[in-house]
Protein backbone atom coordinates (compact mmCIF):
# COMPACT_ATOMS: atom_id res chain seq x y z
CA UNK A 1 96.26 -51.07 113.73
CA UNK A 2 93.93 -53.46 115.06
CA UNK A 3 91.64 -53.35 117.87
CA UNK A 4 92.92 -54.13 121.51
CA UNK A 5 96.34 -53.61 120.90
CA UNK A 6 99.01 -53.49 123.22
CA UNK A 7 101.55 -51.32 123.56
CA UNK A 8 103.75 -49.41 125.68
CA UNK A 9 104.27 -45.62 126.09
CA UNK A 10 106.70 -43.61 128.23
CA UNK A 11 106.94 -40.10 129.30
CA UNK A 12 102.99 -40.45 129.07
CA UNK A 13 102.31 -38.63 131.92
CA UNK A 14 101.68 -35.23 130.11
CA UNK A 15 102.58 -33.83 126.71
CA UNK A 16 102.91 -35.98 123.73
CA UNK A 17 102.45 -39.20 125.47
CA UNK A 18 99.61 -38.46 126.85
CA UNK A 19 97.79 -37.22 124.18
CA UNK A 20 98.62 -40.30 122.44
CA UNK A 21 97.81 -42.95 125.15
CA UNK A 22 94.37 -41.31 125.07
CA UNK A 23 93.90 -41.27 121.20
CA UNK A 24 94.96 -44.75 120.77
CA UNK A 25 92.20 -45.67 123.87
CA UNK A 26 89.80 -43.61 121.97
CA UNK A 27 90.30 -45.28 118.97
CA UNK A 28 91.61 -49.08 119.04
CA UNK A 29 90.42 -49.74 122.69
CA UNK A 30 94.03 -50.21 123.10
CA UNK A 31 95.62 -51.54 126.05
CA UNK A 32 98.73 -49.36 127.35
CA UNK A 33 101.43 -49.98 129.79
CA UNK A 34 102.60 -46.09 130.81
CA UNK A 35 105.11 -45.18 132.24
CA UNK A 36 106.70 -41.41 133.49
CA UNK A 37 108.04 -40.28 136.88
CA UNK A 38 105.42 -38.80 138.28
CA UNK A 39 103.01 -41.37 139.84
CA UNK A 40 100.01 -38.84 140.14
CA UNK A 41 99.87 -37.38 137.03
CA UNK A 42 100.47 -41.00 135.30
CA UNK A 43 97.45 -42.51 137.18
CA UNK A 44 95.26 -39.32 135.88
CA UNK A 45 96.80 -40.47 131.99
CA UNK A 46 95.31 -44.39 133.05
CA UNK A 47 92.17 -43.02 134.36
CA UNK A 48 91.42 -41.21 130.72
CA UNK A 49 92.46 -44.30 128.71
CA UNK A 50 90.10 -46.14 130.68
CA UNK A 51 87.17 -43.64 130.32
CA UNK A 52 88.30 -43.53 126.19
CA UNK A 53 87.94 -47.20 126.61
CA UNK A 54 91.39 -48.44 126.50
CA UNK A 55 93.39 -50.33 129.71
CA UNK A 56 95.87 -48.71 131.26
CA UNK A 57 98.30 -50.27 133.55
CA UNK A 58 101.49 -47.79 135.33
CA UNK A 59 104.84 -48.45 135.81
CA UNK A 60 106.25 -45.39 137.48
CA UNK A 61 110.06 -44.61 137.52
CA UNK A 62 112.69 -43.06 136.22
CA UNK A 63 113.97 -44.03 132.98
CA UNK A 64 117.49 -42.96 133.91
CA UNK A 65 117.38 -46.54 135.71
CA UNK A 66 116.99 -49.00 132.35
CA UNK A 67 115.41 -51.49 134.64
CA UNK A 68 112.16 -49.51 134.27
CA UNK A 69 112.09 -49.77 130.55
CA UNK A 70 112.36 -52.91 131.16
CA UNK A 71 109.80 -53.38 133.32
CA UNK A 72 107.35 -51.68 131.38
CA UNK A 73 107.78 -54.32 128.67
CA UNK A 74 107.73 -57.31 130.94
CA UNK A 75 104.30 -55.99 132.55
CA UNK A 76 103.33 -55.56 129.10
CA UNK A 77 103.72 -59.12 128.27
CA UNK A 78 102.49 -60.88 131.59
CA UNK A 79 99.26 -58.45 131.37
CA UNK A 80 98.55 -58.59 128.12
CA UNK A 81 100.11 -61.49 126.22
CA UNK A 82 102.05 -59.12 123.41
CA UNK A 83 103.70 -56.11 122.76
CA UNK A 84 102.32 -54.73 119.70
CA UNK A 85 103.32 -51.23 120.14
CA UNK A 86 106.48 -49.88 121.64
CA UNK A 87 106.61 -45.65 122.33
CA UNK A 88 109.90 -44.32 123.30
CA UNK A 89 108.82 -41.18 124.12
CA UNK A 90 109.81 -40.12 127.29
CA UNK A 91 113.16 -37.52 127.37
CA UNK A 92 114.98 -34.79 129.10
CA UNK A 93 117.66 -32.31 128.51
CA UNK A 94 120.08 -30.30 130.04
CA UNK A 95 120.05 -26.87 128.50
CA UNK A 96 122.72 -24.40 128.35
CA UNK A 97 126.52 -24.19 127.28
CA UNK A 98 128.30 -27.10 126.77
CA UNK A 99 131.29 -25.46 129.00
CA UNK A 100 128.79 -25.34 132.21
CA UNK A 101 127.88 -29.08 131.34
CA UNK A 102 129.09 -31.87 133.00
CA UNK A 103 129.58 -35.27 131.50
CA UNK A 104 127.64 -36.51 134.31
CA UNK A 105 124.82 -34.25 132.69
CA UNK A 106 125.48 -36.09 129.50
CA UNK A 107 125.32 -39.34 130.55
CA UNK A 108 121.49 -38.59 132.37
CA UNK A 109 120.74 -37.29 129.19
CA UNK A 110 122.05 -40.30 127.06
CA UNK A 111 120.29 -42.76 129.68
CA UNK A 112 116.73 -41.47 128.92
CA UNK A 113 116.80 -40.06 125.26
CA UNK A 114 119.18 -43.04 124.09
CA UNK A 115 119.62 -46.05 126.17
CA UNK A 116 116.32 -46.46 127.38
CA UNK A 117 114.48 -46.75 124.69
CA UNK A 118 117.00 -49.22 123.05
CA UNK A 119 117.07 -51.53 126.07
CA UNK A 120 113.23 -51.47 125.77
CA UNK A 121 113.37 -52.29 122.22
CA UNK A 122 115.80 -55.46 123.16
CA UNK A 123 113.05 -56.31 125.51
CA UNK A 124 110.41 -55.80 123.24
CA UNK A 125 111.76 -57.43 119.68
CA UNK A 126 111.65 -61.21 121.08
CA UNK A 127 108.02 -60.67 121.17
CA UNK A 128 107.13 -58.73 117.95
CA UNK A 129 109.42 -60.88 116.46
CA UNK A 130 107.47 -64.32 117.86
CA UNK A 131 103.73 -62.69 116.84
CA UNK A 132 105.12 -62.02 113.11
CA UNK A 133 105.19 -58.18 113.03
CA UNK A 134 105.06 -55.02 115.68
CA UNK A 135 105.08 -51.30 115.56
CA UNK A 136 108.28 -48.87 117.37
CA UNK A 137 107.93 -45.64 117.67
CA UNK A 138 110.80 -43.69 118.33
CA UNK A 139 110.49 -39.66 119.83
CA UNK A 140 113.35 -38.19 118.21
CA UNK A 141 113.64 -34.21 117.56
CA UNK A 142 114.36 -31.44 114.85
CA UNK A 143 117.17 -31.25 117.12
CA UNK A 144 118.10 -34.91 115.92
CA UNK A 145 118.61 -33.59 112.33
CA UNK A 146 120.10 -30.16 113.31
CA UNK A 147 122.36 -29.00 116.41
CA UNK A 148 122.08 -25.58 117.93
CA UNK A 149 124.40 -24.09 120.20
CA UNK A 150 122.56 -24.36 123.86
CA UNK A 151 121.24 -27.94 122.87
CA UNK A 152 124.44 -30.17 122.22
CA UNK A 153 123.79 -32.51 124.73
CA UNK A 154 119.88 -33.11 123.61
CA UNK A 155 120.47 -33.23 120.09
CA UNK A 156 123.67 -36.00 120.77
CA UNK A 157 121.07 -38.21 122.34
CA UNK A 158 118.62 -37.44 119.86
CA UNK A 159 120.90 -37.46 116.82
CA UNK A 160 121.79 -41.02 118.01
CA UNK A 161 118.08 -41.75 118.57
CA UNK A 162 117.57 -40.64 114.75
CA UNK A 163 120.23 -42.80 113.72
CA UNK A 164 119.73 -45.97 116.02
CA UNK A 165 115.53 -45.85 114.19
CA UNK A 166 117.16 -45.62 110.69
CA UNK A 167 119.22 -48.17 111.15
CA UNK A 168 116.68 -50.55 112.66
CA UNK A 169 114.16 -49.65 110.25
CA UNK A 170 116.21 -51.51 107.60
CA UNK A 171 117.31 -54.07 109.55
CA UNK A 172 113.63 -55.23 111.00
CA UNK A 173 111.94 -54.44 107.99
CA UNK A 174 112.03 -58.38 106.72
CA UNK A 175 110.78 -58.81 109.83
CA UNK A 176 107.79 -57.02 109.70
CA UNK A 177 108.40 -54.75 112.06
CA UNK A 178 107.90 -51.06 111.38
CA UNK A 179 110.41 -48.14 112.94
CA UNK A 180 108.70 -44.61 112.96
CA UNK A 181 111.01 -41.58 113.59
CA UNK A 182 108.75 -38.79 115.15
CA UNK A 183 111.34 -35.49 114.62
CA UNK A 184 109.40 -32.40 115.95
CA UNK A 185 109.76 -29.04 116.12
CA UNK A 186 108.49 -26.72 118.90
CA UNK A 187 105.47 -28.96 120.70
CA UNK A 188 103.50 -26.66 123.13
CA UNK A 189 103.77 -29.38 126.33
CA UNK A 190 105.07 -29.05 130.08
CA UNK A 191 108.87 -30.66 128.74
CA UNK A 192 110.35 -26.70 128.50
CA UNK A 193 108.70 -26.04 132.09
CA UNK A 194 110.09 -29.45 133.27
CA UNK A 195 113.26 -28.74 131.96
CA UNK A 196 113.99 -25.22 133.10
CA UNK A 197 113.93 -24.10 129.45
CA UNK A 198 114.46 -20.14 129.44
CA UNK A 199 110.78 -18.42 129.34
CA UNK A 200 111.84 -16.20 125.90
CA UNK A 201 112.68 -20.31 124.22
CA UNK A 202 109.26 -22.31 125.59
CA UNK A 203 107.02 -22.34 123.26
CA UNK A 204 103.83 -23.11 125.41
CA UNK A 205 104.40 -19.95 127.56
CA UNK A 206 104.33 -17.68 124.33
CA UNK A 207 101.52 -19.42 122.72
CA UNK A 208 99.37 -17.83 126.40
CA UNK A 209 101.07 -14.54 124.99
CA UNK A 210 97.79 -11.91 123.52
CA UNK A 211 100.90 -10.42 121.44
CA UNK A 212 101.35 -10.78 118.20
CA UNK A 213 104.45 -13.21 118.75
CA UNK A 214 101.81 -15.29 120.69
CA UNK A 215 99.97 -15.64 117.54
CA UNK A 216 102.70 -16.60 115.49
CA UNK A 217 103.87 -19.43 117.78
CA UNK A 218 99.97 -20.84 118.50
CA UNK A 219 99.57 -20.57 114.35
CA UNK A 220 102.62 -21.33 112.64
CA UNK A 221 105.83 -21.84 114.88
CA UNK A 222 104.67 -24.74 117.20
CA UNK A 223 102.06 -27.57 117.18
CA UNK A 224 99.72 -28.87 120.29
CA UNK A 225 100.10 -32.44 121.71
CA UNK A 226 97.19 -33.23 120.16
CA UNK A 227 98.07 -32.66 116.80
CA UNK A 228 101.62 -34.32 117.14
CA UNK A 229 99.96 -37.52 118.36
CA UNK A 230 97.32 -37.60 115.53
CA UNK A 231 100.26 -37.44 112.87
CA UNK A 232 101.30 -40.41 114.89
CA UNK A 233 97.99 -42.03 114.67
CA UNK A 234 98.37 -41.20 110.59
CA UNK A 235 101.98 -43.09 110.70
CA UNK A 236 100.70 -46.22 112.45
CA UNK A 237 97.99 -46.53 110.35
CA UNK A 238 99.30 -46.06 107.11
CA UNK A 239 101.90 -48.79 107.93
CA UNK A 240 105.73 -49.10 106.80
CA UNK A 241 108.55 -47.86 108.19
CA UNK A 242 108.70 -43.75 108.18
CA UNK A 243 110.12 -40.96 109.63
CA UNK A 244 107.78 -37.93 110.16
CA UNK A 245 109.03 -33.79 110.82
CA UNK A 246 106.02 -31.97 112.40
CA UNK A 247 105.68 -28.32 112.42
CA UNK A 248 106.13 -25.85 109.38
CA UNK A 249 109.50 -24.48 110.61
CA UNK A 250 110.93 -28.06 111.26
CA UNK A 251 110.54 -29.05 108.46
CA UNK A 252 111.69 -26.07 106.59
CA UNK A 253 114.71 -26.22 108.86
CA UNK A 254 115.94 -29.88 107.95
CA UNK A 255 115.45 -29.20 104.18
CA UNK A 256 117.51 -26.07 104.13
CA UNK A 257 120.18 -28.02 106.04
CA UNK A 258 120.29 -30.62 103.49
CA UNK A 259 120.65 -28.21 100.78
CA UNK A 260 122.83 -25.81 102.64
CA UNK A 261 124.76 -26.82 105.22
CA UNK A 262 127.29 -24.46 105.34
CA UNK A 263 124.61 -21.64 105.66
CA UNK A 264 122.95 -23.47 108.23
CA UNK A 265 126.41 -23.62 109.99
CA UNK A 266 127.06 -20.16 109.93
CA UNK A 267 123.68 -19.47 111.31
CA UNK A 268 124.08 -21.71 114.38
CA UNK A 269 127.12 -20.44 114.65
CA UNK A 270 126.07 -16.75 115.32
CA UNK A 271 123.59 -18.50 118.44
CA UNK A 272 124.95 -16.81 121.62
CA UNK A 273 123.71 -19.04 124.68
């Protein structure tokens, strides 16, 4: 990565994005277009990349509407003069059974996880292409590798997030442009509070626990923003197109679905939602 970058992040408003907007600042004095839907907390993610000493610039809105994907990139360019990075990380789901969904619901979900991203990429790849190289990162899921009962409609989106970075990771490669899949596990950030995610499945809420189980999921079951955004950090500078599984049980998850699938079917299939 080299110094004064720019780049683009969404959902950096909290969480993942966040935590990367200001590492990147920290490190590469990198200059960010954010974007996430909530104006406030946004401008409180550009006033820490300018303190790290990065430049921040918002675009608030709600990816749901491409245009604003697309307006994050064009700011991008006019600001800056490049797009060197591109961070689709911004997402939402819709949790619950797939009987009390709607395919309304899908479709909202699909918008942000799926077709955002990939009309900022459009936007984007003129660009990288014209400067001889760029970095995408794509925010996929362990839910992009494996589907559980109560999360169909995420891991659809994210499944065709996975799928859409694989792809392009082949096809830009001659083009020097590297395609990072980012497939976590449980991250402890505000996306299960934002979500409605049930109290007994958010991670961040049991990590506060003083129990034992609060141990567990601070220790071994979950990682902090932090940490997921420095194994970021690691991807983009090691170079090359890669896809990354954070957390111990991810990534203990994925492999036993490669190796047993049918097991791994019988287990989600005993998930009551």
């Amino acid at each position: 990565m080299k110094e004064n970058f720019a780049g683009i992040i969404t959902g950096a408003s909290s969480g993942i994005g966040k935590a990367l907007a200001i590492s990147l600042a920290e490190k590469y004095n990198a200059r960010l277009v954010l974007n996430a839907r909530t104006d406030a907390a946004l401008s409180e993610t550009a006033s820490l990349v300018n303190e790290k000493g990065g430049q921040a610039v918002v675009v608030p809105g709600d990816l749901s509407d491409g245009e604003f994907a697309v307006q994050a990139v064009k700011e991008c360019v006019e600001r800056f003069g490049a797009v060197d990075l591109l961070v689709n990380n911004a997402g939402l789901t819709r949790p619950g059974s797939l009987l009390l969904l709607s395919p309304s619901d899908w479709q909202m979900v699909m918008a942000v996880n799926f077709f955002a991203p990939l009309q900022a990429i459009y936007k984007a790849l003129p660009h990288m292409i014209k400067a001889g190289g760029g970095k995408i990162v794509n925010i996929s899921s362990v839910a992009g590798k494996i589907a559980f009962p109560g999360s169909v409609c995420y891991a659809a989106s994210k499944f065709a997030l996975t799928a859409m970075s694989e792809g392009m990771a082949a096809e830009l490669a001659y083009k020097n442009i590297d395609v990072i899949t980012v497939c976590p596990g449980w991250v402890r950030t505000e996306f299960f509070t934002k979500n409605k995610i049930n109290d007994s499945n958010n991670p961040t809420k049991i990590a506060r626990q003083s129990s034992w189980q609060g141990w567990l999921m601070r220790n071994v079951l979950s990682i902090s923003s932090e940490s997921c955004a420095a194994h970021i950090v690691r991807a983009l500078e090691k170079g090359g197109s890669q896809e990354i599984i954070l957390t111990a049980p991810g990534v203990l998850a994925v492999q036993l679905n490669a190796m047993f699938p049918r097991m791994m079917a019988k287990i989600a299939a005993r998930v009551r939602v």
